[in-house]
C-alpha atoms as a PDB file:
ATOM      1  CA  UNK A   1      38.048 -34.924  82.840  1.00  0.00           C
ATOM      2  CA  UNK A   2      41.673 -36.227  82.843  1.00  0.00           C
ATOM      3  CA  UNK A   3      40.375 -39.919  82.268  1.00  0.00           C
ATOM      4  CA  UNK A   4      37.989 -38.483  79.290  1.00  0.00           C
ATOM      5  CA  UNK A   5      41.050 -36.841  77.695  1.00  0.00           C
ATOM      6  CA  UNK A   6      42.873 -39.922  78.057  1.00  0.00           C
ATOM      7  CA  UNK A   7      40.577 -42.240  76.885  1.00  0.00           C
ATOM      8  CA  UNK A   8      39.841 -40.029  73.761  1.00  0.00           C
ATOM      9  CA  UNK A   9      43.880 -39.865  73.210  1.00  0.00           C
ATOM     10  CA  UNK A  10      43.965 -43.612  73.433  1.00  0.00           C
ATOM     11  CA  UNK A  11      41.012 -43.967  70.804  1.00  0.00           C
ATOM     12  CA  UNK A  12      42.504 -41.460  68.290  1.00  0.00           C
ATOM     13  CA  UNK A  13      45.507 -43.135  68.529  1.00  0.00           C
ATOM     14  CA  UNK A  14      44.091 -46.702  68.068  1.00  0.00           C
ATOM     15  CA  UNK A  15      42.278 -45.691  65.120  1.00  0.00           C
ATOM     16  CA  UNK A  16      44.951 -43.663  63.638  1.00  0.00           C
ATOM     17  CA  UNK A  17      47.076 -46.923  64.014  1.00  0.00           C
ATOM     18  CA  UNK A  18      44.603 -48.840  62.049  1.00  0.00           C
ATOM     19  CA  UNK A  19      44.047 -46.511  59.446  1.00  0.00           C
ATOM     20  CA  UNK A  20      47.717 -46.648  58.480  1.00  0.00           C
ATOM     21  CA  UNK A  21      47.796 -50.076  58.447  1.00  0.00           C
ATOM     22  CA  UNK A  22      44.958 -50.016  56.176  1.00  0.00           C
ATOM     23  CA  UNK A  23      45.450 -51.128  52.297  1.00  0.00           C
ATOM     24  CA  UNK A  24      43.328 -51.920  49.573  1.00  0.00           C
ATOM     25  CA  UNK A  25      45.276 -53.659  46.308  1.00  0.00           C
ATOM     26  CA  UNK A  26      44.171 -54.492  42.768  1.00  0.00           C
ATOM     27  CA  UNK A  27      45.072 -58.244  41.744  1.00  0.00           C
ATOM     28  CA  UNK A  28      44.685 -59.579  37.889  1.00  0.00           C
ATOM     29  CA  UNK A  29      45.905 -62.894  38.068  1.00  0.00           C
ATOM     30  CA  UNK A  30      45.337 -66.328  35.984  1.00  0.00           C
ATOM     31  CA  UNK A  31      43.780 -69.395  36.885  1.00  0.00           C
ATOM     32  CA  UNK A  32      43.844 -73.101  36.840  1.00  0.00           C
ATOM     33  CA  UNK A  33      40.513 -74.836  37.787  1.00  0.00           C
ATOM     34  CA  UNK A  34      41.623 -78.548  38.724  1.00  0.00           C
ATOM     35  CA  UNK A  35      38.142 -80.257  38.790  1.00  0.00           C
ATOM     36  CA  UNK A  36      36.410 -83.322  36.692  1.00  0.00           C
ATOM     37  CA  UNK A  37      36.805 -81.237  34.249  1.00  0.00           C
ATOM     38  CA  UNK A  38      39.596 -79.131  33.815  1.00  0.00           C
ATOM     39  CA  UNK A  39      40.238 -75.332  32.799  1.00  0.00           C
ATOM     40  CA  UNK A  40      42.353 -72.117  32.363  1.00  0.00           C
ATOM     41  CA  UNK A  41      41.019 -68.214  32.691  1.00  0.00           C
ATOM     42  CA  UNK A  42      41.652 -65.202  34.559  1.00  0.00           C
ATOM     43  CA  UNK A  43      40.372 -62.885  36.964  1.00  0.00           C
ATOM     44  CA  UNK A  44      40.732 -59.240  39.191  1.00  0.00           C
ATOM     45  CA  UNK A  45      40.409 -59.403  42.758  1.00  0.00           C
ATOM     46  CA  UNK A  46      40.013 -56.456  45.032  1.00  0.00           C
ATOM     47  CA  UNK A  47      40.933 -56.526  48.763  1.00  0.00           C
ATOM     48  CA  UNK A  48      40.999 -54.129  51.773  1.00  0.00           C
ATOM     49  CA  UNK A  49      43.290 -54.906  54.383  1.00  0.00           C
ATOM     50  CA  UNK A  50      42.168 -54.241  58.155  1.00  0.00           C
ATOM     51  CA  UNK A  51      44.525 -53.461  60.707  1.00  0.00           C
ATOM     52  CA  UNK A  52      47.389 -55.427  59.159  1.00  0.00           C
ATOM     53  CA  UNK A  53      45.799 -59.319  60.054  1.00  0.00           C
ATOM     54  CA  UNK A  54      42.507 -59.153  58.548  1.00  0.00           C
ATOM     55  CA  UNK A  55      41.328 -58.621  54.908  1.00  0.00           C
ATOM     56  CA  UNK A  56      37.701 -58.723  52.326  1.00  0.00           C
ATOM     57  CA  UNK A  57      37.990 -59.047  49.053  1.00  0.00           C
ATOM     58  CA  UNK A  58      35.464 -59.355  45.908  1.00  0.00           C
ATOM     59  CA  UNK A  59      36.569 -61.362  42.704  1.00  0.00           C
ATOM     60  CA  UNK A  60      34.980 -61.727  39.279  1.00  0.00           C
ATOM     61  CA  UNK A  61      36.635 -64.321  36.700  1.00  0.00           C
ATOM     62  CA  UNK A  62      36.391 -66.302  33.441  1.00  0.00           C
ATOM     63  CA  UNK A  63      37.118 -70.119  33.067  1.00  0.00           C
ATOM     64  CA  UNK A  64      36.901 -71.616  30.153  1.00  0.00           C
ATOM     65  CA  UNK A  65      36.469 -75.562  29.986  1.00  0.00           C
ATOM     66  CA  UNK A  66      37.076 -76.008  27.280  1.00  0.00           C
ATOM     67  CA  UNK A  67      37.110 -79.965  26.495  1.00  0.00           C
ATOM     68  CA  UNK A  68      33.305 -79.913  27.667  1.00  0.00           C
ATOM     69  CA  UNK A  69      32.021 -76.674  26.331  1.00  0.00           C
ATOM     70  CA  UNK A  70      31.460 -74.526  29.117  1.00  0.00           C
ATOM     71  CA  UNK A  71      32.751 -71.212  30.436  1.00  0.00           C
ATOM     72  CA  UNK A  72      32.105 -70.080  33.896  1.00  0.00           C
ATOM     73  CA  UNK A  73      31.913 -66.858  35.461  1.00  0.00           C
ATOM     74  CA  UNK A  74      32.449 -67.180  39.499  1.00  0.00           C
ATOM     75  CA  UNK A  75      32.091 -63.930  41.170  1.00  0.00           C
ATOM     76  CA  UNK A  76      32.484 -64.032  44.999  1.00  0.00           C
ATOM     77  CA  UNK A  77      33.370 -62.476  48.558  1.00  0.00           C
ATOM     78  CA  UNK A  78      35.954 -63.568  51.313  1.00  0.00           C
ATOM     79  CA  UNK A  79      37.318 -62.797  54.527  1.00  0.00           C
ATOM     80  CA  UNK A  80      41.170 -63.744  55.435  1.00  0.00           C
ATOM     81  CA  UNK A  81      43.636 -63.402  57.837  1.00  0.00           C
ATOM     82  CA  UNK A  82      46.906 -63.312  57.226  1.00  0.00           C
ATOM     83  CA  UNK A  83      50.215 -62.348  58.638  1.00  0.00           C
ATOM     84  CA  UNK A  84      51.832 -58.832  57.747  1.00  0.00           C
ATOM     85  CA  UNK A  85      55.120 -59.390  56.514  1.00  0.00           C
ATOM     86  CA  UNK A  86      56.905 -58.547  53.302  1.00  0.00           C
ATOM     87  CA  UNK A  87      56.229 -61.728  52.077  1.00  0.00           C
ATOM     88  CA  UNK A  88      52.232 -62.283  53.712  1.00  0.00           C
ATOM     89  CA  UNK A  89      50.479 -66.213  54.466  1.00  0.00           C
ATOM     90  CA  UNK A  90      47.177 -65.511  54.511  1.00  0.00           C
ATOM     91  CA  UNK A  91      43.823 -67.850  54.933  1.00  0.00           C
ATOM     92  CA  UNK A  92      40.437 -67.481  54.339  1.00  0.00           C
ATOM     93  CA  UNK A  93      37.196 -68.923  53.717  1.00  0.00           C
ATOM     94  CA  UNK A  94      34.599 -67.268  50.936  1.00  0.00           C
ATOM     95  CA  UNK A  95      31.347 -67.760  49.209  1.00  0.00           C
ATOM     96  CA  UNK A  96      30.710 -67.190  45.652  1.00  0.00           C
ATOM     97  CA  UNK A  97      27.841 -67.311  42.498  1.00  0.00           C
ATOM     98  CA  UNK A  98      29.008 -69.195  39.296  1.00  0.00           C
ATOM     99  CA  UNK A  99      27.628 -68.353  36.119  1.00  0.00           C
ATOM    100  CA  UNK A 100      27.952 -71.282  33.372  1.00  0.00           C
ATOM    101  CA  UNK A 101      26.900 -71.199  29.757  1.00  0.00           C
ATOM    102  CA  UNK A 102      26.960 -74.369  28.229  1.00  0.00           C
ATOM    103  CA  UNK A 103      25.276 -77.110  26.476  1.00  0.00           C
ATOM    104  CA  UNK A 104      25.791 -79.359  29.106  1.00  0.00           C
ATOM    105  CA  UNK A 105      22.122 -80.541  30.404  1.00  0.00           C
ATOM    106  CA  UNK A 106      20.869 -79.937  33.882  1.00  0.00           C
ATOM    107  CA  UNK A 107      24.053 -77.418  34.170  1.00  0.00           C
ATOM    108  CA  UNK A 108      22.287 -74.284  36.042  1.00  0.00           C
ATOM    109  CA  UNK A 109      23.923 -71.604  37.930  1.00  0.00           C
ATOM    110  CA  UNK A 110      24.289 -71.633  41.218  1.00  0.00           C
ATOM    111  CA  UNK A 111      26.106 -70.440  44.867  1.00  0.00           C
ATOM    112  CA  UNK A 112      29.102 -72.677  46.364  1.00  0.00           C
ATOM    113  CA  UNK A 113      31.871 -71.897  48.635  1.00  0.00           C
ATOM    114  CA  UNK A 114      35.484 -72.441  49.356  1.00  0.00           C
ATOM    115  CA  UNK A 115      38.599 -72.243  51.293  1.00  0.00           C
ATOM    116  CA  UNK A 116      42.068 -70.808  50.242  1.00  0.00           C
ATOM    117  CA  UNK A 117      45.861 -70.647  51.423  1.00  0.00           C
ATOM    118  CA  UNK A 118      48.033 -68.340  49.577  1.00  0.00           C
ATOM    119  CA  UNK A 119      51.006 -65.937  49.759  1.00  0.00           C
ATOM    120  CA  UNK A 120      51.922 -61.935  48.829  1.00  0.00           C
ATOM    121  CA  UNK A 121      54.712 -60.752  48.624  1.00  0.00           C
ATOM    122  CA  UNK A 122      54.756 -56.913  48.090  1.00  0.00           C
ATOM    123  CA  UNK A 123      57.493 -54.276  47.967  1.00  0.00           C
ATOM    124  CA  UNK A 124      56.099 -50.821  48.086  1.00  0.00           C
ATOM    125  CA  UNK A 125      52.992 -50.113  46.018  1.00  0.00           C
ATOM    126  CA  UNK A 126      53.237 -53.821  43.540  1.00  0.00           C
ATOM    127  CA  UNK A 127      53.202 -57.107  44.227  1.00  0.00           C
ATOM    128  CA  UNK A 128      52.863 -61.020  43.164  1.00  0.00           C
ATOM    129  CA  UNK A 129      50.190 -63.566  45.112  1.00  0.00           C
ATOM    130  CA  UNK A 130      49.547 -67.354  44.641  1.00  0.00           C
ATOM    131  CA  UNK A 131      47.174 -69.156  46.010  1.00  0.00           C
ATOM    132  CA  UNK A 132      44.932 -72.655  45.976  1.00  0.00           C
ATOM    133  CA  UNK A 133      41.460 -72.825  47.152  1.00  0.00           C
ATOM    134  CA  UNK A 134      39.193 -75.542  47.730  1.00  0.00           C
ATOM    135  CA  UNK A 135      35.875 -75.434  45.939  1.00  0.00           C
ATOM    136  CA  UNK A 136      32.417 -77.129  46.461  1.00  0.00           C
ATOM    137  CA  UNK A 137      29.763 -75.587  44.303  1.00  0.00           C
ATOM    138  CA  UNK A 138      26.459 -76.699  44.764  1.00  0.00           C
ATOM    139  CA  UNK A 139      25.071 -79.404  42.452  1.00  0.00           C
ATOM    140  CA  UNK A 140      28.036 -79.978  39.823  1.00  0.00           C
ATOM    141  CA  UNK A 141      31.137 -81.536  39.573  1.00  0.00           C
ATOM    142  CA  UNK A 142      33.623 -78.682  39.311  1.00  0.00           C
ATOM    143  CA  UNK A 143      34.314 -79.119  42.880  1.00  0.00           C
ATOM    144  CA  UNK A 144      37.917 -79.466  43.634  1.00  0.00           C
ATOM    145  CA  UNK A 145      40.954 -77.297  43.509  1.00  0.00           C
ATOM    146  CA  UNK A 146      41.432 -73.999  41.631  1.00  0.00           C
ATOM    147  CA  UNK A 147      45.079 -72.426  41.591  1.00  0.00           C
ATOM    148  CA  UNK A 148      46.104 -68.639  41.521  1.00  0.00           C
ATOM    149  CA  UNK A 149      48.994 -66.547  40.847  1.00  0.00           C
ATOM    150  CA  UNK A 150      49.228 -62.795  39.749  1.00  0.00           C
ATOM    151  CA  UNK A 151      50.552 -59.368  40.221  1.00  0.00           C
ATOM    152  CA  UNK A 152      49.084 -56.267  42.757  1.00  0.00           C
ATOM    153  CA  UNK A 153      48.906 -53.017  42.626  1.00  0.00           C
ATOM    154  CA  UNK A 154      48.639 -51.461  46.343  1.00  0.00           C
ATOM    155  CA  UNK A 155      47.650 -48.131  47.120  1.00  0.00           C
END
């Protein structure tokens, strides 16, 4: 019985300790897409932090290119760690859907992924991130690197 009420203890206590160092923030942030083609647009990004090291986050955008035409709309998913200071590295890899219209021929949606390396810094409940990631979408040449920065809201 003693070991039980231990063992529960230890488990409350474990998940108490990651459920305060639990966060979830609100990002809006520009972009600049660094690719054969190049463009500018924005985006919101929403991430949960788990435990401090760990964190998910979903993004929707708008890039417009414009010296070719087309505007894209990459919505996608990653995981990152990351270290939890005031001012946080962080790393991840993600996968994503990117919706073009364009007149370009033989231009069709479709899935790609990437890698990223960026930094927050946050003081209480706002914050500022930047960030480059690595892109290879299937099929088309906007594969290269994208670059981030923008200002969080924490709760």
């Amino acid at each position: 019985m003693k070991i039980l009420l231990r063992a529960s203890f230890t488990l409350l206590l474990v998940l108490a300790a990651g459920l305060a160092h639990a966060d979830t923030s609100l990002t809006a942030y520009g972009t600049y897409w660094d690719a054969d083609s190049s463009g500018t647009g924005a985006g919101l990004r929403l991430k949960k932090t788990f435990l401090g090291f760990g964190a998910a986050e979903l993004r929707g955008g708008y890039i417009d290119f414009s010296d070719i035409d087309t505007e894209m709309i990459p919505l996608d998913v990653s995981i990152n760690a990351r270290l939890p200071f005031f001012i946080s590295p962080y790393a991840g890899v993600g996968a994503g859907y990117y919706i073009f219209n364009s007149d370009m021929p033989n231009l069709d949606n479709n899935p790609g992924y990437f890698a990223q390396l960026g930094l927050e810094a946050t003081f209480l409940l706002v914050g500022v991130m930047a960030e480059v990631r690595f892109n290879d979408l299937d099929g088309t040449y906007f594969d290269g690197a994208s670059y981030n920065a923008g200002i969080l809201l924490k709760w």
